[in-house]
Protein backbone atom coordinates (compact mmCIF):
# COMPACT_ATOMS: atom_id res chain seq x y z
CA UNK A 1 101.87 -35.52 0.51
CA UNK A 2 103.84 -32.92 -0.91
CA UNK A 3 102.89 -29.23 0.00
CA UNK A 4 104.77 -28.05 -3.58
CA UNK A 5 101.46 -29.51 -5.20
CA UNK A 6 99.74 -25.93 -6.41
CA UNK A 7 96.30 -27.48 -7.44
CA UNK A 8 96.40 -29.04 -3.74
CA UNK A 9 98.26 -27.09 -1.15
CA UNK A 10 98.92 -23.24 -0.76
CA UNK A 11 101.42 -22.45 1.93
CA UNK A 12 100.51 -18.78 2.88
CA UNK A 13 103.68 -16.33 4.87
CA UNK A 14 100.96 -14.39 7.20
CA UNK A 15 104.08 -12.77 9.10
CA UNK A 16 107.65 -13.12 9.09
CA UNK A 17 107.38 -16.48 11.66
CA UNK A 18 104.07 -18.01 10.70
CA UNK A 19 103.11 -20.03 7.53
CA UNK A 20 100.32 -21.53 6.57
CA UNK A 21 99.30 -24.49 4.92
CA UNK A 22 96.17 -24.29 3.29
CA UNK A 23 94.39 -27.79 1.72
CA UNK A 24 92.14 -27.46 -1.29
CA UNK A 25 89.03 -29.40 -1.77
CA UNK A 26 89.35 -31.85 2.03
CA UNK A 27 88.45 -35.33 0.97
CA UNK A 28 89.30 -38.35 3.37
CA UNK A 29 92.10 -39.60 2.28
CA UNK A 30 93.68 -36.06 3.72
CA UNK A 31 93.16 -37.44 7.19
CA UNK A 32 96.60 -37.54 8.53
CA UNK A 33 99.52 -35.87 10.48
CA UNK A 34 101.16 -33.09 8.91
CA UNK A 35 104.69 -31.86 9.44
CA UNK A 36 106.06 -28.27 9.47
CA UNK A 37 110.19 -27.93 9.13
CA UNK A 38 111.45 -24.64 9.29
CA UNK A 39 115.26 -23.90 8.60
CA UNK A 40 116.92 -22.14 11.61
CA UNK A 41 120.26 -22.54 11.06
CA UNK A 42 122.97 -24.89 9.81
CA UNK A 43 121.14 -28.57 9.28
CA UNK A 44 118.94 -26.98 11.96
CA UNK A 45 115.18 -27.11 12.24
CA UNK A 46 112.25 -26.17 14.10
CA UNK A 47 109.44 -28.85 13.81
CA UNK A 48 105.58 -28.99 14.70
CA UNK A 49 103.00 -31.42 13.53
CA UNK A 50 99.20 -30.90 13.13
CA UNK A 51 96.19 -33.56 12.79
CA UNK A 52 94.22 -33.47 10.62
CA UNK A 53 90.52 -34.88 11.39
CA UNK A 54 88.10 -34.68 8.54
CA UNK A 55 84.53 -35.26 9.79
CA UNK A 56 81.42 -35.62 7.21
CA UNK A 57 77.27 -35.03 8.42
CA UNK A 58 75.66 -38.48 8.21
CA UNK A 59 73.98 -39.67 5.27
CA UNK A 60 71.30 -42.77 5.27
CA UNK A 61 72.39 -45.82 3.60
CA UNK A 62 69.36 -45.93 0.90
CA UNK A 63 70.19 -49.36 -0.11
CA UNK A 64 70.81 -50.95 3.25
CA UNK A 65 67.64 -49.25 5.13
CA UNK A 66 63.83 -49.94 5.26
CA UNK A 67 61.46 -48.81 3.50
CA UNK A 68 57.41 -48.76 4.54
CA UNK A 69 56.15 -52.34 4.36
CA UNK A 70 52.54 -53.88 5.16
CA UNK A 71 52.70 -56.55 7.57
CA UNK A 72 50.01 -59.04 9.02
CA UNK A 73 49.63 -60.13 12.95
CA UNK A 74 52.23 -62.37 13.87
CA UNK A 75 54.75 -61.63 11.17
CA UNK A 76 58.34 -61.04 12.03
CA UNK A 77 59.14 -57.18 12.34
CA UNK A 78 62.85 -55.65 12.22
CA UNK A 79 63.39 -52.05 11.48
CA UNK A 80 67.42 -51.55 9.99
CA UNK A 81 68.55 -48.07 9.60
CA UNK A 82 72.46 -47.74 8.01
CA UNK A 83 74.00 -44.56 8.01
CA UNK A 84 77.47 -43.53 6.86
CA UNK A 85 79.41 -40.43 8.47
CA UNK A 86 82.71 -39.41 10.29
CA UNK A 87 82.69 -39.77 13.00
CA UNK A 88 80.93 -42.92 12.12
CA UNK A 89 77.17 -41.74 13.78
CA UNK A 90 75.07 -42.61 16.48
CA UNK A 91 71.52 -44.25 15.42
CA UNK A 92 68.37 -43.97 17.24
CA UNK A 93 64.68 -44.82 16.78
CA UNK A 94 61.22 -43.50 18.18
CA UNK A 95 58.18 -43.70 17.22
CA UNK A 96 56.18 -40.39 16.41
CA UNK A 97 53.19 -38.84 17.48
CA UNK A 98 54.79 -38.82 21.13
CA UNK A 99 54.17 -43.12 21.35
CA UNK A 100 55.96 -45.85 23.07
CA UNK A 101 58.29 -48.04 21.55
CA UNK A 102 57.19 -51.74 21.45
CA UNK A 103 60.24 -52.55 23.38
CA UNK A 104 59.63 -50.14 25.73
CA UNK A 105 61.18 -46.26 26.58
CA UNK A 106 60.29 -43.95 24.04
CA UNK A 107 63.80 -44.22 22.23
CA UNK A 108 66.34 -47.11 20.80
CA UNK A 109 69.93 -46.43 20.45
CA UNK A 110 71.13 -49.36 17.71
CA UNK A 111 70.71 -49.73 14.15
CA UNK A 112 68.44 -52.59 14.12
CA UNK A 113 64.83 -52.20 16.02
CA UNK A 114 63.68 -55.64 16.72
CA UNK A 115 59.83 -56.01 17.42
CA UNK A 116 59.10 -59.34 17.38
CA UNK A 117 55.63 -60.74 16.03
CA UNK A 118 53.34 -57.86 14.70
CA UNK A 119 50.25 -57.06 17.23
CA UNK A 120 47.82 -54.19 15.64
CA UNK A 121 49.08 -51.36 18.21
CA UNK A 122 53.05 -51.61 16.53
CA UNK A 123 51.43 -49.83 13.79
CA UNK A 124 52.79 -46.45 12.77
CA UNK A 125 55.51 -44.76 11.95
CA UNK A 126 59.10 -44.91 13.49
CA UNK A 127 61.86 -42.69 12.88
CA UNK A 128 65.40 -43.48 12.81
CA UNK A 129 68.10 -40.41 13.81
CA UNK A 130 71.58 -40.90 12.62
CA UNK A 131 73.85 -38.31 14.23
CA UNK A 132 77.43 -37.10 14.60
CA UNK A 133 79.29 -33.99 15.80
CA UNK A 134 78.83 -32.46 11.88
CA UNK A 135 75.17 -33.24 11.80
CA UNK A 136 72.30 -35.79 11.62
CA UNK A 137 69.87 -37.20 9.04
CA UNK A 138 66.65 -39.01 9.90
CA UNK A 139 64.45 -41.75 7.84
CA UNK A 140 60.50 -41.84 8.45
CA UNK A 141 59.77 -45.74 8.14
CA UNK A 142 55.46 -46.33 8.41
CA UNK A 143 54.44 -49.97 9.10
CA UNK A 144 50.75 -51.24 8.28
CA UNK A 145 49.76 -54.11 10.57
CA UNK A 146 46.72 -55.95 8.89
CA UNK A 147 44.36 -57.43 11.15
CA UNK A 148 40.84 -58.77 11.44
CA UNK A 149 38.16 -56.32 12.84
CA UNK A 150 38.00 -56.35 16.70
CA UNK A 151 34.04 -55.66 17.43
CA UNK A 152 34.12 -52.78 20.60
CA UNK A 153 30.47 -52.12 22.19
CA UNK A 154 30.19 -48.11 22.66
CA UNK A 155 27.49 -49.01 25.44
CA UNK A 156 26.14 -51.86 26.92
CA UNK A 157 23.91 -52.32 28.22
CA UNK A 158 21.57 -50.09 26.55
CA UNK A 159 17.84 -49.06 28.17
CA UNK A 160 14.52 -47.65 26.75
CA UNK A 161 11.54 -46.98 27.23
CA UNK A 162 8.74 -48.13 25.12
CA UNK A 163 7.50 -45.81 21.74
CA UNK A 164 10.96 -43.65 22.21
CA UNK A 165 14.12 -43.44 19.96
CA UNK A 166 16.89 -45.36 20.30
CA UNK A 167 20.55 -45.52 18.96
CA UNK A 168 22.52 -48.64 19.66
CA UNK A 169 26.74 -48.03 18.69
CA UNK A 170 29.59 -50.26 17.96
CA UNK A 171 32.64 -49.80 17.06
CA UNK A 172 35.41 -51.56 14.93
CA UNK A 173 39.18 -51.25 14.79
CA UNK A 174 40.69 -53.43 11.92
CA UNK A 175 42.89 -52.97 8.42
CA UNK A 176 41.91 -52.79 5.91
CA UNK A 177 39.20 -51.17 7.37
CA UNK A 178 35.82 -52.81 7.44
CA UNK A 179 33.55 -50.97 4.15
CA UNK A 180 29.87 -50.51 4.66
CA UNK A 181 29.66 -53.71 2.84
CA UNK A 182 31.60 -55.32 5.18
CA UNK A 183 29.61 -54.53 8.64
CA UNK A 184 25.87 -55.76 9.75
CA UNK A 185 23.82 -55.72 11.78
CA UNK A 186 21.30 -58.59 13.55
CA UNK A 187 18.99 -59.64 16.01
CA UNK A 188 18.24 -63.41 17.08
CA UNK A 189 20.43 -64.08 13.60
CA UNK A 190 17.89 -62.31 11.39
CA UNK A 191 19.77 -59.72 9.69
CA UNK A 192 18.84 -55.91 10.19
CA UNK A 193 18.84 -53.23 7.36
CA UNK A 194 17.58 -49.94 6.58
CA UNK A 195 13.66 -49.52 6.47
CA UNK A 196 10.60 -49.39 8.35
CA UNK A 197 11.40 -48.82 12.11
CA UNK A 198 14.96 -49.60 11.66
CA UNK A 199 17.77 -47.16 10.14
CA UNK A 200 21.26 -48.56 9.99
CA UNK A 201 24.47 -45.57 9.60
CA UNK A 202 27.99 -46.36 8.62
CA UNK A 203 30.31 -43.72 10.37
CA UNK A 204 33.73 -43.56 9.42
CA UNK A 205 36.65 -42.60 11.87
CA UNK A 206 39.69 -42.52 12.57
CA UNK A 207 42.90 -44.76 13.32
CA UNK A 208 41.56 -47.65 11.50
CA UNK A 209 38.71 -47.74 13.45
CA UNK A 210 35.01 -47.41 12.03
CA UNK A 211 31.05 -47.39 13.77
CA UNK A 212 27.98 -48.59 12.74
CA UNK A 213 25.01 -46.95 14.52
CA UNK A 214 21.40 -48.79 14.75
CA UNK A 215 18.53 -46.59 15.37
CA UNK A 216 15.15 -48.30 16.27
CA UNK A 217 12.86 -45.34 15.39
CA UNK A 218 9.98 -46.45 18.12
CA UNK A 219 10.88 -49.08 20.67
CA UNK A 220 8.37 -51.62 20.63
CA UNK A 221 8.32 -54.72 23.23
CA UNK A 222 9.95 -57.03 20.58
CA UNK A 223 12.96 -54.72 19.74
CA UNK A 224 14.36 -55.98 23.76
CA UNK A 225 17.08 -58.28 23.89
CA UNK A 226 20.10 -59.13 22.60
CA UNK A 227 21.82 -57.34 18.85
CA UNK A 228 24.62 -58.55 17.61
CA UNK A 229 27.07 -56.43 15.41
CA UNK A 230 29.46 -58.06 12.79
CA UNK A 231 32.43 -56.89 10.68
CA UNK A 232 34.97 -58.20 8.71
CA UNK A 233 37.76 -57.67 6.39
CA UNK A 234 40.39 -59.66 4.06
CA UNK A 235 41.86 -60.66 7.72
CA UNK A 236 38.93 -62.38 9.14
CA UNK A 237 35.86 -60.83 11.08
CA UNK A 238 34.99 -59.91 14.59
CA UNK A 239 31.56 -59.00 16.14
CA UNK A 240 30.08 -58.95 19.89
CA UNK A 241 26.45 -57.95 21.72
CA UNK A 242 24.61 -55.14 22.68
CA UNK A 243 21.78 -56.02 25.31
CA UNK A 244 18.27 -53.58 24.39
CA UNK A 245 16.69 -53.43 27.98
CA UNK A 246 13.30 -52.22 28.93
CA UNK A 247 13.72 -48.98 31.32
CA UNK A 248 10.41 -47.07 33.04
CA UNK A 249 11.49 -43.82 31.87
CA UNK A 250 12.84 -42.53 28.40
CA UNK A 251 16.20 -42.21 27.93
CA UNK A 252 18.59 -39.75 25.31
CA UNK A 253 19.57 -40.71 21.94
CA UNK A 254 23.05 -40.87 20.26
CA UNK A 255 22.66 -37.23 20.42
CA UNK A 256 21.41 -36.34 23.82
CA UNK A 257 17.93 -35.61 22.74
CA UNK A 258 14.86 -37.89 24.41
CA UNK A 259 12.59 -38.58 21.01
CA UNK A 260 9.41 -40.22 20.99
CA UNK A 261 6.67 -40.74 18.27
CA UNK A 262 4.33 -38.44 17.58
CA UNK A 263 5.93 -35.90 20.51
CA UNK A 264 8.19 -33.08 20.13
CA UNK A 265 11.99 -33.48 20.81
CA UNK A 266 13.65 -32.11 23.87
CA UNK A 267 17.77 -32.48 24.29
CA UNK A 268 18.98 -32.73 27.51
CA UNK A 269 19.71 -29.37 28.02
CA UNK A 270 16.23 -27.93 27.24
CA UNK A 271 15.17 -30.32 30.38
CA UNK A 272 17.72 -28.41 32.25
CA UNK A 273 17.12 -25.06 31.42
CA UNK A 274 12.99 -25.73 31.75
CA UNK A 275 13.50 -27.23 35.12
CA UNK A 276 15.64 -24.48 36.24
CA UNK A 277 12.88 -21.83 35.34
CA UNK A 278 10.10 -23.91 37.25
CA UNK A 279 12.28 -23.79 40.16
CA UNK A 280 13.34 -19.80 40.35
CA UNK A 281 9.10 -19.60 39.78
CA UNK A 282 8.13 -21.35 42.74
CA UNK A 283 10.59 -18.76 44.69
């Protein structure tokens, strides 16, 4: 190029035996070798070169990058992440909240993240890192992985004694996420609902996952044996068993506390405490 451009170049005289050449607005095509020639006497010169390296922060390729997407179990899953930069930057992906990557290590140095056929546990959101010696610039990409409910026991088996309260749990894990219209209750496949000794709650929580309590108000002799628990979504539907076993002694509730009809309730820790005062009075 030629340093006599004025809207380009400035050559500054910062003492008698320096100058310098100063470029205006660095774009990339400025990336080259530039010569100094200084006269020092009769076709005589003195000659240095400089290099120069023009280096931009990375930027993520909009266009060539992905964006969240809903999946379903089995589907083919590839993350790409394309980032431009000079130097041209390193890409890298994790997966937040502190998890695993699918393919193992909790980081993945390439521009493509490959995870084969969707389970339910590669859902979440990955981040991809482009970075270079002027800087980096990341890319949040969530995937939804929709499967059918997968039916979870929160105890079993569970024990009571006769004319005491009982809470039988389970739990469900599934997207979309099973509504209260979507989960049920039964017993020797005669369906359970709200009313008389029975009270059915829908409990909503969180990762996907949802419970459904069933509390028997009075155990009778005919509540014993086995309850099944169903759920399902657009995906398909899951359930499994809870066993209702006679015990010789009253057991807690869902909440700790032993209830029986027409008695007060006592938690757990009232037992406690009560027991500890008989004992200090018999010393």
């Amino acid at each position: 190029p030629d340093s006599k451009d004025p809207f380009k170049y400035q050559i500054d005289v910062p003492s008698a035996l320096q100058w310098r050449l100063k470029i205006q607005n660095v774009q990339l095509t400025d990336e080259m070798k530039y010569y100094c020639r200084v006269p020092i006497g009769v076709q005589k010169y003195a000659k240095d070169v400089r290099t120069l390296k023009v280096v931009t922060a990375p930027q993520i390729a909009d266009l060539e990058t992905d964006s969240d997407m809903t999946v379903k179990v089995g589907d083919p899953v590839s993350l790409k992440c394309n980032a431009t930069g000079r130097p041209f930057p390193i890409v890298k992906w994790e997966k937040l909240a502190g998890g695993l990557l699918p393919t193992g290590g909790r980081e993945h140095r390439d521009y493509v993240l490959d995870l084969g056929k969707a389970k339910p546990e590669y859902r979440g959101s990955y981040k991809c890192t482009a970075q270079n010696e002027k800087g980096k610039a990341s890319r949040v990409v969530s995937v939804v992985v929709q499967f059918k409910p997968i039916a979870r026991a929160v105890q079993n088996p569970v024990q009571q004694k006769v004319g005491y309260r009982k809470d039988l749990m389970c739990e469900f894990e599934g997207y979309p996420i099973p509504s209260s219209q979507q989960v049920a209750w039964s017993k020797n496949g005669q369906p359970i609902t709200t009313g008389g000794n029975y009270e059915t709650t829908y409990i909503e929580g969180a990762s996907d996952k949802v419970r459904i309590k069933l509390t028997i108000k009075s155990v009778t002799n005919a509540d014993f044996g086995y309850y099944q628990c169903m759920g399902s979504n657009a995906e398909g539907s899951g359930s499994t068993q809870i066993e209702l076993q006679s015990s010789n002694v009253p057991t807690p509730d869902s909440t700790g506390q032993i209830n029986g009809a027409g008695m007060l309730t006592f938690s757990m820790i009232t037992i406690m405490m009560l027991l500890s005062v008989c004992f200090l009075h018999k010393f």
